[in-house]
Every structure is written in structure tokens, then in C-alpha cells.
C-alpha atoms as a PDB file:
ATOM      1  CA  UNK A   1     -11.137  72.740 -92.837  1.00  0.00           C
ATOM      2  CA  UNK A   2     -10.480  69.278 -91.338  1.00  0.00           C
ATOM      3  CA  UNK A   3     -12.980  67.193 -89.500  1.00  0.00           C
ATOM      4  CA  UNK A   4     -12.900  68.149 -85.638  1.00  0.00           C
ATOM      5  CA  UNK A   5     -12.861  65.885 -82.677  1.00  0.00           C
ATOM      6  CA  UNK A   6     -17.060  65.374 -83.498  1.00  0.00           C
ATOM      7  CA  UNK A   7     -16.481  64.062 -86.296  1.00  0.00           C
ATOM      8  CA  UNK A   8     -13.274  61.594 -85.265  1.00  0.00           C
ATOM      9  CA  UNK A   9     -15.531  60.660 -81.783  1.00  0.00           C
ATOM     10  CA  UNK A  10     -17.947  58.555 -83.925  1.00  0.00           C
ATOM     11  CA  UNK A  11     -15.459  55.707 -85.238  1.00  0.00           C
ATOM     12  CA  UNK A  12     -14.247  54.512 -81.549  1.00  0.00           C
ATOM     13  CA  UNK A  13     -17.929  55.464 -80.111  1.00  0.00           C
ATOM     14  CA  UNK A  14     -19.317  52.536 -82.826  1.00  0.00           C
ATOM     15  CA  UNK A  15     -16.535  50.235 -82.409  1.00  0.00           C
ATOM     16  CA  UNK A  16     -17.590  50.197 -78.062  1.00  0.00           C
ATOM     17  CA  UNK A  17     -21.425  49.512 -79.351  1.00  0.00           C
ATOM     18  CA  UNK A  18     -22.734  52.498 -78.221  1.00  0.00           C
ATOM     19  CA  UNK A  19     -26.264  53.870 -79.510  1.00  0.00           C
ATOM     20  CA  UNK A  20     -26.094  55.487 -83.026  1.00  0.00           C
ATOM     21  CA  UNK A  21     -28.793  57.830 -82.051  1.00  0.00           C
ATOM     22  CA  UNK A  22     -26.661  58.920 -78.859  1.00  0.00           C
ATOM     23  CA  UNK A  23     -23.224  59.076 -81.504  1.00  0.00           C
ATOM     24  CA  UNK A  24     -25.378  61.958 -83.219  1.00  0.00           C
ATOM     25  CA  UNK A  25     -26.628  63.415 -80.014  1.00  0.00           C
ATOM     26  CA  UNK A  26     -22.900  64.267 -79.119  1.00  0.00           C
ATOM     27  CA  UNK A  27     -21.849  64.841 -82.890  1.00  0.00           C
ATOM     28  CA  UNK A  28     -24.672  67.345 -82.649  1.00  0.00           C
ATOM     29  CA  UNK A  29     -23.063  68.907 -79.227  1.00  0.00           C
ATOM     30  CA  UNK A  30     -19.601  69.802 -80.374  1.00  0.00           C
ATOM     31  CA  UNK A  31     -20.776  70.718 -83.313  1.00  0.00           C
ATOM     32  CA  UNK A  32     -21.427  74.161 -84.857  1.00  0.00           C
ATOM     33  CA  UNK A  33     -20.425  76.137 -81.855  1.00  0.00           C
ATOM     34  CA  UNK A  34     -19.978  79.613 -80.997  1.00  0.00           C
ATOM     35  CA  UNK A  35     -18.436  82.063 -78.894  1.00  0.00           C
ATOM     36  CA  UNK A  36     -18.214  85.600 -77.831  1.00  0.00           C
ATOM     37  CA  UNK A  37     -16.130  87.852 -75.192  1.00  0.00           C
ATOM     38  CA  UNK A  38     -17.676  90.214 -72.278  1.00  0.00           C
ATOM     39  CA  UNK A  39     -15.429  92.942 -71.148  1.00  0.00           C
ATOM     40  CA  UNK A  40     -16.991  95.101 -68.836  1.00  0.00           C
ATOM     41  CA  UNK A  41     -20.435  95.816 -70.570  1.00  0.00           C
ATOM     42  CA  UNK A  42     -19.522  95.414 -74.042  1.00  0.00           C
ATOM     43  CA  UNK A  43     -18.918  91.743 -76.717  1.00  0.00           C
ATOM     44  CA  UNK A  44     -17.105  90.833 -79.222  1.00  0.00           C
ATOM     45  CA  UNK A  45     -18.387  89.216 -82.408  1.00  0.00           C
ATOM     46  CA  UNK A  46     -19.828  85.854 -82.163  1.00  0.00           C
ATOM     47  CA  UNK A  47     -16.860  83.288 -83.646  1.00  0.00           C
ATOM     48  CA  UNK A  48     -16.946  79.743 -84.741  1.00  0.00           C
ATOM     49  CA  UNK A  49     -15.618  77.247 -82.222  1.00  0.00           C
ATOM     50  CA  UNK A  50     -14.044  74.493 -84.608  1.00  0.00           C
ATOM     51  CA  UNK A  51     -11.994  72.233 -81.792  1.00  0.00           C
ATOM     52  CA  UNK A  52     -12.509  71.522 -78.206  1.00  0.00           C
ATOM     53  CA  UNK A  53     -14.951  70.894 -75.803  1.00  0.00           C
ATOM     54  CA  UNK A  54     -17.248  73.250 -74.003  1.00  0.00           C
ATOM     55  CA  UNK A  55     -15.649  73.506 -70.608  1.00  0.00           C
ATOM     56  CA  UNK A  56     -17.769  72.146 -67.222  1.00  0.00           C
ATOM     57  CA  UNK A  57     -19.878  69.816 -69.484  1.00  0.00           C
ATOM     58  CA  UNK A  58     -20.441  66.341 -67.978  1.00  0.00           C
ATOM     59  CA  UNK A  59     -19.356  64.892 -71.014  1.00  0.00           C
ATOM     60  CA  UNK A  60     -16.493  66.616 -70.938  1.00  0.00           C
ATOM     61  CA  UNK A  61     -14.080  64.019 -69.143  1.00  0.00           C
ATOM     62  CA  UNK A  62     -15.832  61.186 -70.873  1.00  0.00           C
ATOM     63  CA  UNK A  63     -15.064  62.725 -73.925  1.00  0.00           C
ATOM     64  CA  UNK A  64     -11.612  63.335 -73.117  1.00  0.00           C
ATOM     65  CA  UNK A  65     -10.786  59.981 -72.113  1.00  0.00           C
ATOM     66  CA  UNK A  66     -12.367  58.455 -75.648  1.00  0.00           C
ATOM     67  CA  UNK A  67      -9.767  60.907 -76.858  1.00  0.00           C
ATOM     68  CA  UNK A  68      -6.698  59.768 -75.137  1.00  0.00           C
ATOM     69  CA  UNK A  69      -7.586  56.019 -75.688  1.00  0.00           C
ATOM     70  CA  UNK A  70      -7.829  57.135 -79.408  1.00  0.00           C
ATOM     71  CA  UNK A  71      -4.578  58.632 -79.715  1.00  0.00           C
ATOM     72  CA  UNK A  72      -2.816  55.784 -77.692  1.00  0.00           C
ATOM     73  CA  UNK A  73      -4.687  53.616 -80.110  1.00  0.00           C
ATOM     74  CA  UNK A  74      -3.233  55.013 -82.850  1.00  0.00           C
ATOM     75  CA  UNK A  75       0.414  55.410 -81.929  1.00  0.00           C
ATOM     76  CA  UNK A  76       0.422  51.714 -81.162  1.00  0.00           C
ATOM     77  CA  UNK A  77      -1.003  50.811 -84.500  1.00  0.00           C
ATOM     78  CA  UNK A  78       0.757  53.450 -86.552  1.00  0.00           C
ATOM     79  CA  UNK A  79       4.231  52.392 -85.528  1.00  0.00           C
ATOM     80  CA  UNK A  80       4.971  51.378 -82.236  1.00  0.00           C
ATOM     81  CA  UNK A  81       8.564  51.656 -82.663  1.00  0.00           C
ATOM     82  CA  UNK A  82       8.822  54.938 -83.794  1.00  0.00           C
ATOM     83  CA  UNK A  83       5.929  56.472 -82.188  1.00  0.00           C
ATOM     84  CA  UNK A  84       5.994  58.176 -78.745  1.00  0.00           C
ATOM     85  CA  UNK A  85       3.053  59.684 -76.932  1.00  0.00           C
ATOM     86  CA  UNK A  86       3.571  61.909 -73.470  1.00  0.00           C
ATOM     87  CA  UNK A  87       0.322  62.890 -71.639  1.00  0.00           C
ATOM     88  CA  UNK A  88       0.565  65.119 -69.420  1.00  0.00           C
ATOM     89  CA  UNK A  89      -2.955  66.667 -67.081  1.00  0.00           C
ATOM     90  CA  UNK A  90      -5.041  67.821 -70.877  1.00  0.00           C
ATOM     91  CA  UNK A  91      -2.424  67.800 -72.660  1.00  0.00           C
ATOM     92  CA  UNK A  92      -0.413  65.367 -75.295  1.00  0.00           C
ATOM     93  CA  UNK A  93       1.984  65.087 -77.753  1.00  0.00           C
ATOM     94  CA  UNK A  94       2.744  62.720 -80.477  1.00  0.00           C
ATOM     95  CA  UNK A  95       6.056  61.979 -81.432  1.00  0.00           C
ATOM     96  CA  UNK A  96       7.162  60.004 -84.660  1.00  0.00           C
ATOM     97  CA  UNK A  97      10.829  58.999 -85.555  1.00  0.00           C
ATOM     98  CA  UNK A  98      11.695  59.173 -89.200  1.00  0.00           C
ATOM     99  CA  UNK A  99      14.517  56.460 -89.605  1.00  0.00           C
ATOM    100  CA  UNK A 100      14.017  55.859 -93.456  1.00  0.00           C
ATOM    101  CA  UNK A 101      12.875  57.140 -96.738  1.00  0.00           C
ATOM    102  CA  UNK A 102      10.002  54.605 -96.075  1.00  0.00           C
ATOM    103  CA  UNK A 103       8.807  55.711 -92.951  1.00  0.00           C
ATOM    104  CA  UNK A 104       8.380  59.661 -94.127  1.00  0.00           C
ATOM    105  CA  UNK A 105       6.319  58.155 -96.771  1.00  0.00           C
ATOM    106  CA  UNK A 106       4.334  56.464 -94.604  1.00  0.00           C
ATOM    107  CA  UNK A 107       4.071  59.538 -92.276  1.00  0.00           C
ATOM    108  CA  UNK A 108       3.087  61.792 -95.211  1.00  0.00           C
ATOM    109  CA  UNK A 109       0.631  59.354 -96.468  1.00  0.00           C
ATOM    110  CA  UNK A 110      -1.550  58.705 -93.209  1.00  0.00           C
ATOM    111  CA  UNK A 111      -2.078  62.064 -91.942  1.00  0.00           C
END
């Protein structure tokens, strides 16, 4: 399984100086999560939640914006030539132009 967003929030949390102690406090928050359904008077199995944020959470937009700023960060330093990012509301994609041998190397070799 790949590291979620808890674990990928702690790198740009440290580099703005914020708290370790509080880093861990949200690591701890999106971390091992679960859900269930309700229909009607009956619920479904509890499931692991392994990617988002719990919706109407205050840190829910904070987080979100560390997010974008990460991804912008990182289409700017992957390639900034080849690399496109469209945000739209809570969404985004990342685009990346293969022009050469080289550059799907360096595409398969960073992800």
C-alpha cells in the first residue's frame, strides 16, 4: 500500500516550522480510519479509509490547501516544461509530456 496524504503532509508541514508534536497530532488524525454505511436501520461492515480527509473537519481546508501548494510545488520542480497542473473546486490533475527517451525515464524513476 503506498503512504497516504498523512504520511506526505509531514515533509511540507516541517519545512513551514510547524510543531513536530502538532505534525503527529494530524498524522495521528488521518490516520487509521474507518467507515461504515446506514441504510434504513441496518450497516455495512466497518472498512479502512486509506485516502482523504474526513469531511466538515476544520482542518479540512487547511489541509487541502498544504495539498495543492504541494502538488504545484512539485510540478514546478519536477519539470516545469513538461508538467501541467489544472485545479479545478477539489479537484486536480497532473499532466506530464513525454518528449524523449530521457524524460520517461525520469517519469518512471520519480514516482
Amino acid at each position: 500500500m503506498m503512504p497516504g496524504f498523512e504520511h506526505h503532509v509531514s515533509v511540507p508541514l516541517k519545512e513551514y516550522n510547524i510543531n513536530t508534536n502538532l505534525i503527529l497530532w494530524i498524522q495521528a488524525f488521518l490516520s487509521d480510519r474507518k467507515q461504515r454505511v446506514k441504510v434504513h436501520d441496518s450497516y455495512s461492515k466497518w472498512c479502512l479509509v486509506e485516502s482523504g480527509i474526513p469531511q466538515g473537519s476544520i482542518l479540512g481546508p487547511i489541509l487541502f490547501i498544504i495539498y495543492i501548494l504541494m502538488i504545484c510545488q512539485i510540478s514546478v520542480s519536477h519539470d516545469p516544461g513538461n508538467t501541467k497542473i489544472f485545479l479545478y473546486a477539489d479537484d486536480a490533475n497532473v499532466y506530464y509530456t513525454i518528449t524523449s527517451d530521457e524524460d520517461q525515464k525520469k517519469s518512471a524513476n520519480s514516482y
